[in-house]
Every structure is written in C-alpha cells, then in structure tokens.
Protein backbone atom coordinates (compact mmCIF):
# COMPACT_ATOMS: atom_id res chain seq x y z
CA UNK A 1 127.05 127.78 44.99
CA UNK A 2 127.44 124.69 46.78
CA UNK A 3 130.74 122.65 46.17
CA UNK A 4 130.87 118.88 47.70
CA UNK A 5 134.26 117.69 48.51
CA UNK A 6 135.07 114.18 48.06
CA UNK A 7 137.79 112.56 50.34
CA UNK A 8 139.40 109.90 48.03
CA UNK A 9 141.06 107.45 51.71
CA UNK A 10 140.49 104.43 53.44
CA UNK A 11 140.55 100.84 52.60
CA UNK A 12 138.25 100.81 49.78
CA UNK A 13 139.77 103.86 47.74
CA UNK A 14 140.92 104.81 44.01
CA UNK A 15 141.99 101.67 41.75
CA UNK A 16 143.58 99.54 45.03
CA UNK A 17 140.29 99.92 46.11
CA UNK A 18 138.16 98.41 43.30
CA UNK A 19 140.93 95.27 43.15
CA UNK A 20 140.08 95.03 47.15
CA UNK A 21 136.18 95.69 47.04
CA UNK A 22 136.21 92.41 44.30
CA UNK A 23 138.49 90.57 46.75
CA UNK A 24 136.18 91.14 49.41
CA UNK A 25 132.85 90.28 47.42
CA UNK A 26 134.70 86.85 46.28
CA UNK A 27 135.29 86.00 49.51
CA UNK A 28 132.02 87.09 51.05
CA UNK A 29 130.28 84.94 48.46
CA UNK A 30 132.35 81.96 48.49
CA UNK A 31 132.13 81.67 51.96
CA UNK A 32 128.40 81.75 51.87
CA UNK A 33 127.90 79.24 49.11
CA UNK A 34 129.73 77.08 51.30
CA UNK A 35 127.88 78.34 54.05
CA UNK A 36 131.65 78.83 56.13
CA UNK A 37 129.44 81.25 58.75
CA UNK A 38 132.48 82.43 60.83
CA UNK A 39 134.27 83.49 57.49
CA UNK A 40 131.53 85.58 56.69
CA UNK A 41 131.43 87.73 60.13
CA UNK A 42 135.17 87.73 59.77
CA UNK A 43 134.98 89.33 56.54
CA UNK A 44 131.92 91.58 57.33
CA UNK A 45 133.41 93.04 60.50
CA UNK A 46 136.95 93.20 59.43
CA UNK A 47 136.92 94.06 55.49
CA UNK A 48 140.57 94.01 54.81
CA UNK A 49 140.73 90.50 55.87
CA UNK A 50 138.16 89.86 53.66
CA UNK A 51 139.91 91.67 50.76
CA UNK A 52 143.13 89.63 51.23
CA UNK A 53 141.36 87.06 51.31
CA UNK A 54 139.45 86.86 48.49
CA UNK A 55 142.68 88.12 46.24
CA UNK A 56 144.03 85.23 47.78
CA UNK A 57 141.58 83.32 46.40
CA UNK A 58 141.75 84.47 42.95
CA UNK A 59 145.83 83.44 43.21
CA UNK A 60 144.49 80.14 44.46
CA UNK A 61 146.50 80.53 48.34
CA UNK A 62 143.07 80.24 50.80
C-alpha cells in the first residue's frame, strides 16, 4: 500500500496560511493594477513581505 505523508510547515501553512496566501494575492494584485513593478518582485521573491503586506492593506496601514 502506498501511504503519502503530508508535511503541514512553512510560510503558507494550516489556517495562518490561508489569511497570508490572501494577503499576498492582495498585494500582488494591487501592485500590478497600479503597475508598482518593484512591489511586485518584492513580493514574488520574498512572499512573507508580500503577505504582511497585503494584510496590511486590508487594515488600511500600506
């Protein structure tokens, strides 16, 4: 029988991680409908920065 393990870790994990992969969408998206470039790479290369800030977007702080 063949069992597949799952590893529930990293950045983007459980219920935190669903909250931060929203966060990051929001700010991937915002900053490409307002075509902020530099924002974008940010967010792509580092994702946590991206997550924070697109939360902090939804709180209205970036």
């Amino acid at each position: 029988m063949i069992r597949i393990e799952y590893e529930n870790s990293g950045c983007f994990s459980g219920c935190t991680g669903i909250i931060a992969l929203a966060g990051w969408f929001t700010a991937v998206i915002r900053d490409v409908m307002f075509s902020k470039w530099l924002w974008v790479i940010f967010d792509v290369l580092i994702p946590p920065l991206g997550a924070f800030r697109g939360i902090f977007m939804w709180l209205g702080w970036a």
